[in-house]
Protein backbone atom coordinates (compact mmCIF):
# COMPACT_ATOMS: atom_id res chain seq x y z
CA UNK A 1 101.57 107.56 133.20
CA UNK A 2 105.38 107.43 133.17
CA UNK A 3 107.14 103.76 132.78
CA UNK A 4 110.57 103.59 133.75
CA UNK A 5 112.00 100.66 132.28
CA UNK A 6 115.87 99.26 133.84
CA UNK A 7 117.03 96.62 131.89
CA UNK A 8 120.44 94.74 131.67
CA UNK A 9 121.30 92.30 129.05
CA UNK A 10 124.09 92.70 126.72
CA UNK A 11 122.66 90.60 123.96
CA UNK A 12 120.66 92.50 121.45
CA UNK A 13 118.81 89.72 120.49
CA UNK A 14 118.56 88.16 123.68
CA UNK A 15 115.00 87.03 125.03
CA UNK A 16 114.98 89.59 127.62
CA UNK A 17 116.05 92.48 125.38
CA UNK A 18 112.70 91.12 122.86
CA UNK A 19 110.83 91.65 126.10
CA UNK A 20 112.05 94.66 126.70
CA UNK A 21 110.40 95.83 123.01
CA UNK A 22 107.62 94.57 124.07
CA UNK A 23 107.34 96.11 127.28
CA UNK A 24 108.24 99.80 125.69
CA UNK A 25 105.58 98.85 122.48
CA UNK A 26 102.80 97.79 124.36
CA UNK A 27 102.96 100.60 127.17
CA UNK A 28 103.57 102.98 124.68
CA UNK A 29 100.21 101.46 122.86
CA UNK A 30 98.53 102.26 125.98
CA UNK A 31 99.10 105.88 125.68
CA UNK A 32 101.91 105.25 128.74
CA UNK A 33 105.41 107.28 128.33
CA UNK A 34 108.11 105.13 128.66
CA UNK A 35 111.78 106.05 129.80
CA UNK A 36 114.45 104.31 129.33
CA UNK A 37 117.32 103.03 131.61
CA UNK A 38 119.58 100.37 129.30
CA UNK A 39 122.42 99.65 131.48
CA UNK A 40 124.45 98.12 128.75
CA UNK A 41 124.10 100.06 126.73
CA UNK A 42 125.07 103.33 128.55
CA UNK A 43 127.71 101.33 129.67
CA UNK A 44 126.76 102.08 133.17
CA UNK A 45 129.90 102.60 135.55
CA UNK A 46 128.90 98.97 137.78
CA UNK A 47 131.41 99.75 140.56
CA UNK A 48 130.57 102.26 143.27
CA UNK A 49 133.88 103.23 144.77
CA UNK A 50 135.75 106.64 145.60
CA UNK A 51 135.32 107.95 142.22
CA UNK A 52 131.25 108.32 142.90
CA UNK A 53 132.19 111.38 144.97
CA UNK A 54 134.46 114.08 142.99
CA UNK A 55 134.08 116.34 146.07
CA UNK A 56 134.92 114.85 148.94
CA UNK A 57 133.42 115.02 152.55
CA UNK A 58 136.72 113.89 154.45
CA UNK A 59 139.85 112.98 152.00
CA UNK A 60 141.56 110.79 154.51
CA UNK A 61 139.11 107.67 154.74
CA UNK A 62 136.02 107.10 152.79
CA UNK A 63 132.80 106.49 154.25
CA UNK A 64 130.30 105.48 151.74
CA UNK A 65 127.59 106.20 153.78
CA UNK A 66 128.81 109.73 154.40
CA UNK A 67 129.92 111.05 151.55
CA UNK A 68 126.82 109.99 149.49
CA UNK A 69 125.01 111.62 152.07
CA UNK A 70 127.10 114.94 151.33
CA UNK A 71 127.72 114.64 147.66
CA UNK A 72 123.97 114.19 147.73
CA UNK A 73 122.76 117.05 149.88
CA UNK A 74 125.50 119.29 148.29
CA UNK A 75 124.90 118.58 144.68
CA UNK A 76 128.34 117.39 143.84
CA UNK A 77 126.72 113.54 142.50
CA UNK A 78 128.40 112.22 139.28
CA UNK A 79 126.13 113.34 136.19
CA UNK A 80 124.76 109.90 135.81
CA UNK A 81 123.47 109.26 138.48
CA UNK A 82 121.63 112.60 139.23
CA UNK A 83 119.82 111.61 135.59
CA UNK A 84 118.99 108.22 136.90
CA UNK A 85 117.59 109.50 140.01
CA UNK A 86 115.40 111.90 138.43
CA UNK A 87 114.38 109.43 135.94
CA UNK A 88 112.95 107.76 139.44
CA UNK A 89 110.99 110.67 140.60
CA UNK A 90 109.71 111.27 136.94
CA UNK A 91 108.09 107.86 136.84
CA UNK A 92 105.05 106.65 138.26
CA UNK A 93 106.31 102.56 137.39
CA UNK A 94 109.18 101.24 137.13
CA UNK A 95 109.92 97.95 135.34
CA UNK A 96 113.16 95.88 135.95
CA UNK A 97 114.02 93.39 133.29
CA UNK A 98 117.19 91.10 133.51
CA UNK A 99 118.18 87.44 133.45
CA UNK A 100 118.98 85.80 136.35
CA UNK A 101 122.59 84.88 136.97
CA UNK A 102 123.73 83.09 140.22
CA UNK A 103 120.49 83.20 141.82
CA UNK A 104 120.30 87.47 141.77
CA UNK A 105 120.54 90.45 139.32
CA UNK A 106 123.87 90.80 137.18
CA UNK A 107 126.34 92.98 138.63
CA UNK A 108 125.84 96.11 136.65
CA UNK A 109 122.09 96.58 137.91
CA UNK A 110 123.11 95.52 141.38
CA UNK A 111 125.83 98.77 140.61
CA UNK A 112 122.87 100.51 139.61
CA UNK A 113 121.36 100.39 142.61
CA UNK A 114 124.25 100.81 144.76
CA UNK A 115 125.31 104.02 143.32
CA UNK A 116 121.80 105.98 142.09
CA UNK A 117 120.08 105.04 146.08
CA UNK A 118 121.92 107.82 147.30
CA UNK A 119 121.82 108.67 151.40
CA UNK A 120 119.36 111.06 151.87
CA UNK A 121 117.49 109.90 148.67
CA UNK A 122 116.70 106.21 149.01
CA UNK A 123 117.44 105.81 152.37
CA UNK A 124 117.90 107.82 155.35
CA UNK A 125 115.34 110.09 153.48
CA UNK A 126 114.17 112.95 154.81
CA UNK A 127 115.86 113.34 158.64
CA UNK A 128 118.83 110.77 158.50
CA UNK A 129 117.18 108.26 160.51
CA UNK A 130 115.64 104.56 159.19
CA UNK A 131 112.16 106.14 160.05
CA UNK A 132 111.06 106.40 156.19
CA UNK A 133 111.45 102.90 155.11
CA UNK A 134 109.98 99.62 153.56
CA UNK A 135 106.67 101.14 152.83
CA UNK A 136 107.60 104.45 153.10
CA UNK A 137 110.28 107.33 151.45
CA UNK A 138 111.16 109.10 148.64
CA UNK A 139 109.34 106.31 145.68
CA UNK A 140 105.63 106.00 147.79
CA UNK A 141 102.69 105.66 145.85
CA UNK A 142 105.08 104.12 142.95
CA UNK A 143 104.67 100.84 141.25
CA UNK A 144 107.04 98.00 140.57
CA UNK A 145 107.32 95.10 138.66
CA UNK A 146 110.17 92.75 137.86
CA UNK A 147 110.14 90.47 134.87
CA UNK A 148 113.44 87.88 135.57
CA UNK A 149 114.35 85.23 132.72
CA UNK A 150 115.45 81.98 134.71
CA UNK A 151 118.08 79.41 132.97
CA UNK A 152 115.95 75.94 134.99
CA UNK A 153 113.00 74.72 134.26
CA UNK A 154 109.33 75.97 136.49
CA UNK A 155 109.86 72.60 138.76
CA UNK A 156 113.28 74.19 139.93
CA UNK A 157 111.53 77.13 141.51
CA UNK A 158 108.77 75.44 143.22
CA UNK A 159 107.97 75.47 147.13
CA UNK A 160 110.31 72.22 147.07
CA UNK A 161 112.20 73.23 144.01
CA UNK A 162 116.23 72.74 144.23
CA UNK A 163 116.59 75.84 143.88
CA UNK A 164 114.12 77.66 145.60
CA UNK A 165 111.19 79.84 144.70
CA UNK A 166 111.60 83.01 142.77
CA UNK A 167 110.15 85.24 145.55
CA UNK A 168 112.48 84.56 147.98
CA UNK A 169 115.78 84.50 145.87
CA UNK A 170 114.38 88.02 144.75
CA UNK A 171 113.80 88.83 147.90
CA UNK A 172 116.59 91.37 148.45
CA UNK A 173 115.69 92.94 145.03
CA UNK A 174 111.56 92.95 145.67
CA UNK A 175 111.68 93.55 149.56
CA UNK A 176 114.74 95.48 149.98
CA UNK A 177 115.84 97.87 146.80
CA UNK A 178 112.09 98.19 145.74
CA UNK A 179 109.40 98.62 148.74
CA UNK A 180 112.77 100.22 150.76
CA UNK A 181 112.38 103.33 149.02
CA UNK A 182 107.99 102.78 149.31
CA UNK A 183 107.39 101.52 146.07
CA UNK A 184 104.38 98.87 145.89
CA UNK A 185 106.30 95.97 144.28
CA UNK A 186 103.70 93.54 142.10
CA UNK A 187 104.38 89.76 142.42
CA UNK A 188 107.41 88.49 140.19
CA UNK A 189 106.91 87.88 136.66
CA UNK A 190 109.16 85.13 136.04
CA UNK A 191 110.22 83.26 132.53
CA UNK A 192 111.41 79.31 133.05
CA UNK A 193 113.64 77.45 131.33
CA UNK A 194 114.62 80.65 128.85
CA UNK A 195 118.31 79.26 127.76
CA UNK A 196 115.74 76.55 126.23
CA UNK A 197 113.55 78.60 124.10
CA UNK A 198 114.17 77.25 121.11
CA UNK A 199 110.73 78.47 118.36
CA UNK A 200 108.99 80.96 117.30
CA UNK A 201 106.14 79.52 118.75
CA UNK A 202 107.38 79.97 121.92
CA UNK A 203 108.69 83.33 122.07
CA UNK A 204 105.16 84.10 121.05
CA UNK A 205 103.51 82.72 124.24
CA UNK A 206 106.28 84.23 126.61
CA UNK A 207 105.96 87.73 124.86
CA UNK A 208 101.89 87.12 125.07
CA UNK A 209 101.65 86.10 128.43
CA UNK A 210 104.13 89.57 129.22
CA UNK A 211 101.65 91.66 127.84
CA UNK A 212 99.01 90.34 130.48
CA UNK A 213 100.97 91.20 133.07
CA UNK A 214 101.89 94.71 131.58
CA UNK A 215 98.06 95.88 131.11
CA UNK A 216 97.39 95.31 134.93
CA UNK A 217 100.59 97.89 135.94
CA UNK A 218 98.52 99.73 137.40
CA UNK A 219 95.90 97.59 138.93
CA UNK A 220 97.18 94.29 139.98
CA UNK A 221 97.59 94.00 143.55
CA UNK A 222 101.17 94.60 144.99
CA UNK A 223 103.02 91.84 147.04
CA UNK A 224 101.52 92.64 150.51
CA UNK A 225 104.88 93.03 152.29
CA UNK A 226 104.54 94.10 155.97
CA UNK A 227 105.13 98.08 156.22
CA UNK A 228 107.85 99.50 158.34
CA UNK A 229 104.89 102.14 160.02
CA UNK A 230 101.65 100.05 160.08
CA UNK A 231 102.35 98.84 163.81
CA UNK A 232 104.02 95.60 162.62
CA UNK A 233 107.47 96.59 163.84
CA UNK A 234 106.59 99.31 166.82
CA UNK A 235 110.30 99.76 167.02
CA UNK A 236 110.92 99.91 163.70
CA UNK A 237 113.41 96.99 164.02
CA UNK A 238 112.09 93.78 165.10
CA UNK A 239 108.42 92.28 164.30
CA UNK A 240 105.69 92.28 167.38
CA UNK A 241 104.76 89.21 168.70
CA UNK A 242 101.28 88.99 167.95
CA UNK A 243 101.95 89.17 164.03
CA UNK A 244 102.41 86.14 162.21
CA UNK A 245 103.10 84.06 165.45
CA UNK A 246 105.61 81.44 165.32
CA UNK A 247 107.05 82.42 161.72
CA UNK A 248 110.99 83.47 160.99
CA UNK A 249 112.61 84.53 157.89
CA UNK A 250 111.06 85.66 154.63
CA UNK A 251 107.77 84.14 154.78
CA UNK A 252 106.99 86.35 158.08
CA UNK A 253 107.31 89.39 156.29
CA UNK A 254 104.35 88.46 153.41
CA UNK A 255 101.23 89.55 155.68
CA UNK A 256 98.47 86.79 155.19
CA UNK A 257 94.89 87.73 154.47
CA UNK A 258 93.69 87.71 158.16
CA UNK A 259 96.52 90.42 158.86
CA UNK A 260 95.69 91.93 155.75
């Protein structure tokens, strides 16, 4: 298989960027090819703005929506992110790795994803229209897995936890720039209390416990988020009564085993 692995950390010796070896040696080990994305290091232009589109659409005002939709279908994308989007259809996984900073990715991966999820690529795919989405488009039968390094301790990110749990503060990462596009997005693998690591010892057990998740890439069980097309949403905007009766918010769109 092909392993696409996005990672942002400046630090060279950071924690993540040691996971990030690990994650390349031991899918590599495997007999996996791995690809790399290291947004640092490229120095990855964070800011999507009117330079993204050297040909413009209309001159006068800039729709963002618009011109990636031409510069897309008209082949006149920036380099880097035509190599980043084929880096996407190459792989058949795709591994994010990045600390978390104010609750959410660091800016240049959110620019990432802003500027390589083209119109007519990541969404609006295929006719123009929302109809290939969460569940469905131009990444199906992908896999995805996100390996965050959090600052506060496990208790922090408990059902009660002060600040909330991991799956729901990823939730626009997991729900909306990964199973968007119709990747199946595995459960969060999540490091506590990282700006505490402090021995050898361990770094060890994080990096072991990593290369758990890593062999089951390919066979863990995805994060059963409710498809777009599987009747849930018959209007493709709003969720049907009968499913998951009397929840709101994020917890409504994690079918339970009954709806399963």
């Amino acid at each position: 298989m092909k392993v696409l692995i996005v990672y942002a950390h400046p630090e060279p010796t950071s924690l993540t960027r040691q996971l990030v070896e690990v994650t390349a040696e031991t899918l590599s080990a495997a007999g996996h090819t791995v690809i790399h994305s290291d947004l640092y290091g490229m120095k990855w232009k964070a800011v999507y703005d009117a330079d993204d589109f050297p040909v413009r659409n209309n001159s006068e005002r800039l729709s963002f929506i618009m011109e990636s939709g031409h510069a897309y279908g008209s082949g006149h994308q920036t380099s880097d992110v035509i190599v980043e989007q084929q880096k996407l259809l190459a792989a058949d996984a795709v591994v994010l790795q990045f600390p978390l900073w104010w609750f959410g990715v660091p800016a240049i991966l959110k620019g990432w994803i802003e500027r390589v999820y083209a119109f007519g690529f990541a969404y609006g795919y295929q006719n123009g229209s929302n109809e290939f989405r969460f569940g469905d488009g131009i990444l199906k039968g992908k896999r995805a897995l996100v390996n965050v390094q959090a600052g506060g301790p496990v208790a922090d990110y408990g059902p009660r936890g002060i600040n909330g749990p991991i799956e729901q503060l990823l939730f626009p990462l997991t729900h909306g720039a990964l199973f968007y596009p119709g990747m199946d997005v595995l459960p969060t693998h999540a490091v506590y209390g990282a700006g505490h690591v402090s021995t050898a010892e361990e770094v060890d057990a994080i990096k072991a416990a990593w290369r758990v998740r890593l062999a089951g890439l390919f066979t863990d069980k995805p994060i059963p988020f409710r498809s777009q097309n599987g009747g849930d949403f018959p209007d493709r905007h709003t969720m049907v009564d009968h499913v998951a009766p009397g929840q709101t918010g994020l917890a409504a769109h994690f079918a339970d085993l009954i709806d399963a």
